[in-house]
PDB file of N, CA and C in Angstrom:
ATOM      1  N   UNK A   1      86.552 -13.786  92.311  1.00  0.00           N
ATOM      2  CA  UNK A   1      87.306 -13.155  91.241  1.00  0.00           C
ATOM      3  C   UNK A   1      86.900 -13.786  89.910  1.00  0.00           C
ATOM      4  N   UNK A   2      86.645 -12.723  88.851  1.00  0.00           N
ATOM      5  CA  UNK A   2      85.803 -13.487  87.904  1.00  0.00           C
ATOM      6  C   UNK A   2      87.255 -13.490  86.713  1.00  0.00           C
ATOM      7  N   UNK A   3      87.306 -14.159  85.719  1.00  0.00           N
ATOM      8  CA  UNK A   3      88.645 -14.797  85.064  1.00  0.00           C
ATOM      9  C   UNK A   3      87.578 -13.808  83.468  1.00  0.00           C
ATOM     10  N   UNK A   4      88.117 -12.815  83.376  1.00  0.00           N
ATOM     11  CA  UNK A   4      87.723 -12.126  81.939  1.00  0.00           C
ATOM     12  C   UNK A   4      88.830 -11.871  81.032  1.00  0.00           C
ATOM     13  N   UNK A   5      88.863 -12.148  79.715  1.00  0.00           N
ATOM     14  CA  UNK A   5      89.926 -11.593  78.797  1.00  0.00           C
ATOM     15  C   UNK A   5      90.283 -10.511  78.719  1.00  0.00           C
ATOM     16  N   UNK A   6      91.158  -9.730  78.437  1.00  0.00           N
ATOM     17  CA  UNK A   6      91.154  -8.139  78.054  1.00  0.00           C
ATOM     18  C   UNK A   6      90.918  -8.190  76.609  1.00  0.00           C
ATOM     19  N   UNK A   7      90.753  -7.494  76.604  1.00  0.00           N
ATOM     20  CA  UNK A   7      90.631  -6.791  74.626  1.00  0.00           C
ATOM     21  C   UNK A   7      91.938  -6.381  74.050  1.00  0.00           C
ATOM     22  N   UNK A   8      92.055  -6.609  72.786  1.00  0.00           N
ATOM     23  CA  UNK A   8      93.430  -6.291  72.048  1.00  0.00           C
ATOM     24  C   UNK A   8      93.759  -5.120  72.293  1.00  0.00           C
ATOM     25  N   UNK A   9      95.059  -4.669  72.648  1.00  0.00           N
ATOM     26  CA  UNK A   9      95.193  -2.732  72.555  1.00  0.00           C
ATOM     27  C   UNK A   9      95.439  -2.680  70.918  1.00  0.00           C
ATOM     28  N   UNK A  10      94.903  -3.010  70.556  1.00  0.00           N
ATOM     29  CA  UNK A  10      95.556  -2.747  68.691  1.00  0.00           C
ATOM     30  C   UNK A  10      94.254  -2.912  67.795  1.00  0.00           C
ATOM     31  N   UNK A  11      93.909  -2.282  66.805  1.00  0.00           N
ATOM     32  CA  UNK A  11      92.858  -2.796  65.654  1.00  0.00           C
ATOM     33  C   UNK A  11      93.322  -4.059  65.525  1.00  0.00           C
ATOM     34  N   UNK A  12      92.350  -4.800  64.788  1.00  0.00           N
ATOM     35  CA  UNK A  12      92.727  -6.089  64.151  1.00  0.00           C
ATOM     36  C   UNK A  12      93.803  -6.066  62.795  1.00  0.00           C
ATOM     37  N   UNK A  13      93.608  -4.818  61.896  1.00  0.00           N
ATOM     38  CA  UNK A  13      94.229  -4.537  60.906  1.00  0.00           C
ATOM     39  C   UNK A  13      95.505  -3.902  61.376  1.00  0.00           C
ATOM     40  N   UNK A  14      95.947  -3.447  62.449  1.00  0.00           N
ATOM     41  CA  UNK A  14      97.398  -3.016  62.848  1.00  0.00           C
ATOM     42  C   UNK A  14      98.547  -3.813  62.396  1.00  0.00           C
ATOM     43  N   UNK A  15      98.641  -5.035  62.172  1.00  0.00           N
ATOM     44  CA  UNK A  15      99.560  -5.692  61.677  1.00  0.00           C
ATOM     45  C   UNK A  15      99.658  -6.327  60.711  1.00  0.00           C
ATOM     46  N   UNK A  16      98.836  -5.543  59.250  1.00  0.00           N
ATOM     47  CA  UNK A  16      98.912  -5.940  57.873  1.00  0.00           C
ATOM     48  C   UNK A  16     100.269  -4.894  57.676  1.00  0.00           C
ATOM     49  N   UNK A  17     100.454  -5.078  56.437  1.00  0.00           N
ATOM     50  CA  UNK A  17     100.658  -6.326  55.673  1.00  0.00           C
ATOM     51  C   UNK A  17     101.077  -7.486  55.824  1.00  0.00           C
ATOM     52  N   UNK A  18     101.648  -7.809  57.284  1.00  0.00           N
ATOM     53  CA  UNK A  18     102.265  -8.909  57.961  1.00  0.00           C
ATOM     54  C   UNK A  18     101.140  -9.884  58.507  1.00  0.00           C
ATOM     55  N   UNK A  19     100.237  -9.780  58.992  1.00  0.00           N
ATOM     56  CA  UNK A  19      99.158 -10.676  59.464  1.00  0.00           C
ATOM     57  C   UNK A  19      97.753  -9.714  59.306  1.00  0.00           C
ATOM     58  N   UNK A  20      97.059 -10.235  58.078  1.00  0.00           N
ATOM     59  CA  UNK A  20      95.594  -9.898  57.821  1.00  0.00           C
ATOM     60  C   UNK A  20      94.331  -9.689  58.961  1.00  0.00           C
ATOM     61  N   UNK A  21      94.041  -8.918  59.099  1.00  0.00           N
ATOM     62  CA  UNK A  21      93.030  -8.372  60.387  1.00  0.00           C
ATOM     63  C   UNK A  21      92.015  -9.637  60.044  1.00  0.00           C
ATOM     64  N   UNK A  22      91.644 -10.122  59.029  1.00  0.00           N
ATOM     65  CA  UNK A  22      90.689 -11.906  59.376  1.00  0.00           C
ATOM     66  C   UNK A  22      91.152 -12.753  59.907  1.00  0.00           C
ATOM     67  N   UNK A  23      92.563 -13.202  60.051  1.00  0.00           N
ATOM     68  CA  UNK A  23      93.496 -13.805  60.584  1.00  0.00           C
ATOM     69  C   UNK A  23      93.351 -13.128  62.370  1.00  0.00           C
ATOM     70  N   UNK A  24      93.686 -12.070  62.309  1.00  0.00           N
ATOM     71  CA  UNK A  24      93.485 -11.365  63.945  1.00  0.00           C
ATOM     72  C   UNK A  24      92.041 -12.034  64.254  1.00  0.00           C
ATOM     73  N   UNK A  25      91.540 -11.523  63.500  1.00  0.00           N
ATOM     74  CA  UNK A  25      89.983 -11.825  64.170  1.00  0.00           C
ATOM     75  C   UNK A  25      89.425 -13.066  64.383  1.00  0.00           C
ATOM     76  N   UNK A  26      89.768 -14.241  63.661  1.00  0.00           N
ATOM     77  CA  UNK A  26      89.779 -15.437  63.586  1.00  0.00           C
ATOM     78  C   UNK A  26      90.834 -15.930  65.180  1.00  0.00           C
ATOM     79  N   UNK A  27      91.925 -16.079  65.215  1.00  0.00           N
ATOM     80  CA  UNK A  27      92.829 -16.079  66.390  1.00  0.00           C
ATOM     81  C   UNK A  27      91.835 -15.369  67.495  1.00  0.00           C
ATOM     82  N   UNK A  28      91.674 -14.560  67.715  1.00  0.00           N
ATOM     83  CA  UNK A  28      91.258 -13.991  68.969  1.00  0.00           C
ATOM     84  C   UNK A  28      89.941 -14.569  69.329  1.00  0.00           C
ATOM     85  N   UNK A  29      88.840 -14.891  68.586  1.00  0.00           N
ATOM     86  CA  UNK A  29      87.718 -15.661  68.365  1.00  0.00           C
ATOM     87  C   UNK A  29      88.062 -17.246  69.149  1.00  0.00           C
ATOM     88  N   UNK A  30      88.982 -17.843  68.254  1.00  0.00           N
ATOM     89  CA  UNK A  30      89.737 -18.875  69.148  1.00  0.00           C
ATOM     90  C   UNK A  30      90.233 -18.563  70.517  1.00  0.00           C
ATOM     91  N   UNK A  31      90.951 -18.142  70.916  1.00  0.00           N
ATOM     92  CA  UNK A  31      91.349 -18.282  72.103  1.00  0.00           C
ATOM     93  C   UNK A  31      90.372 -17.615  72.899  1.00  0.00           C
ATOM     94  N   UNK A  32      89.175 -16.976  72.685  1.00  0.00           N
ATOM     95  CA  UNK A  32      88.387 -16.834  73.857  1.00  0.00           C
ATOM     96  C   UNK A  32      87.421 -17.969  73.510  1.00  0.00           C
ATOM     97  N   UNK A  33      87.078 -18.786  72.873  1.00  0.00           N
ATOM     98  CA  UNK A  33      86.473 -19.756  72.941  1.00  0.00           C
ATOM     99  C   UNK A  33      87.301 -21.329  73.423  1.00  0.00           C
ATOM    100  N   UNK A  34      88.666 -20.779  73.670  1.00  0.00           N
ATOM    101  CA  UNK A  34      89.341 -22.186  74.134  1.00  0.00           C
ATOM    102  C   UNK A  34      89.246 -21.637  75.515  1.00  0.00           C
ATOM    103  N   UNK A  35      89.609 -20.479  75.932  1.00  0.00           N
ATOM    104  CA  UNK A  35      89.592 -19.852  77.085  1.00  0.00           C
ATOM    105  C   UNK A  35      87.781 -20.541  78.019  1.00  0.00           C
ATOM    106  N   UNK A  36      86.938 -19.891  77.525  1.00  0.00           N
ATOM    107  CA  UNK A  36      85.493 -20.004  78.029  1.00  0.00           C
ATOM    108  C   UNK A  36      85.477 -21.903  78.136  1.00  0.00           C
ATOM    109  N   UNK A  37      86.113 -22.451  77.566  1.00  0.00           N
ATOM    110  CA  UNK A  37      85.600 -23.804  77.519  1.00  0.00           C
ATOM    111  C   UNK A  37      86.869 -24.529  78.369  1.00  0.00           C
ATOM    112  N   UNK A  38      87.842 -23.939  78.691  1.00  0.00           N
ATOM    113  CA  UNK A  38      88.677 -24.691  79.725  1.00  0.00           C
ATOM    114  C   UNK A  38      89.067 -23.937  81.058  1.00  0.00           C
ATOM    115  N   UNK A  39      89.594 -23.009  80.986  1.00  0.00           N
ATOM    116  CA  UNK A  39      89.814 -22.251  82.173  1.00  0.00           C
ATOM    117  C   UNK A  39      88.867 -21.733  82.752  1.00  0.00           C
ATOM    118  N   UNK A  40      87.789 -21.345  82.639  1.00  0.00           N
ATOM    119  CA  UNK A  40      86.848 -21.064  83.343  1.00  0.00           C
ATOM    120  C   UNK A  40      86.138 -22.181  84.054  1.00  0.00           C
ATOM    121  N   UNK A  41      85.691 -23.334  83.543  1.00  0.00           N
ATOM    122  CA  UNK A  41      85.413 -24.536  84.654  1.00  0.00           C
ATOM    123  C   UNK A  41      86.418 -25.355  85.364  1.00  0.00           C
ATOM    124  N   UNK A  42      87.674 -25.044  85.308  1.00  0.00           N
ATOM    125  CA  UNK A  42      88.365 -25.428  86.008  1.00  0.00           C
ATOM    126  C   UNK A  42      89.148 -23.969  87.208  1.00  0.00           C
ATOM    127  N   UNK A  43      88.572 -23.153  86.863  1.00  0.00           N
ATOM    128  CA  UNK A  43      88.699 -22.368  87.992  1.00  0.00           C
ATOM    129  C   UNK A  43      87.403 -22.568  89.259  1.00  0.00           C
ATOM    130  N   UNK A  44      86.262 -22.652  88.433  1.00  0.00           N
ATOM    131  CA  UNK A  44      85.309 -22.787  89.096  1.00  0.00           C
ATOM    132  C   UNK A  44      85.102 -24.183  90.131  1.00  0.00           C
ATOM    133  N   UNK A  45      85.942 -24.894  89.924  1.00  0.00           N
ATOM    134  CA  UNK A  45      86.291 -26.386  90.825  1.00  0.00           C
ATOM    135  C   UNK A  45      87.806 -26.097  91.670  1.00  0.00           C
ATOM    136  N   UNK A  46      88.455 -25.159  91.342  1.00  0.00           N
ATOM    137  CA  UNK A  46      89.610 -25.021  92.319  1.00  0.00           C
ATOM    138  C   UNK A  46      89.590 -23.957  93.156  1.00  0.00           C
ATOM    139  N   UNK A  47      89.444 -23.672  94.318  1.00  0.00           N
ATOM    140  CA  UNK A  47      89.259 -22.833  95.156  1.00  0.00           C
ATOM    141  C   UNK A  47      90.715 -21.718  94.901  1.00  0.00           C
ATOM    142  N   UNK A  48      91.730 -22.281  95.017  1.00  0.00           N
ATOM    143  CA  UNK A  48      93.295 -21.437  94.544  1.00  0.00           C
ATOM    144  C   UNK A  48      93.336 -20.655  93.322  1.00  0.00           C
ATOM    145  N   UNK A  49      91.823 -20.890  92.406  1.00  0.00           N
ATOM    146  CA  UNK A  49      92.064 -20.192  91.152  1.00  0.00           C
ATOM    147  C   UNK A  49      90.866 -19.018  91.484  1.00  0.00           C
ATOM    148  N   UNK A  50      89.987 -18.942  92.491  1.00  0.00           N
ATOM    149  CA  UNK A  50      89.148 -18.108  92.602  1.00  0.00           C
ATOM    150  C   UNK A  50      89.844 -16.826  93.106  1.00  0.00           C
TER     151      UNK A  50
END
């Protein structure tokens, strides 16, 4: 079982004027790069996460 993100259901700009779509895009950038760099090699060493 391979561990993939989904994609936003929303544009990045859906929630201006309240949060700036660079802000979206920045955030989401992050967490798939915290994602790729922790949960994925630690799935790959636990058999219960495969």
């Amino acid at each position: 079982m391979a561990f993939k993100l989904p994609t936003l259901p929303y544009a990045f700009d859906a929630l201006e004027p309240y949060i700036d779509a660079r802000t979206m895009e920045s955030a989401d950038f992050t967490t798939t790069t915290c994602f790729g760099r922790s949960c994925r090699p630690t799935a790959a060493v636990n058999p219960r996460l495969r």
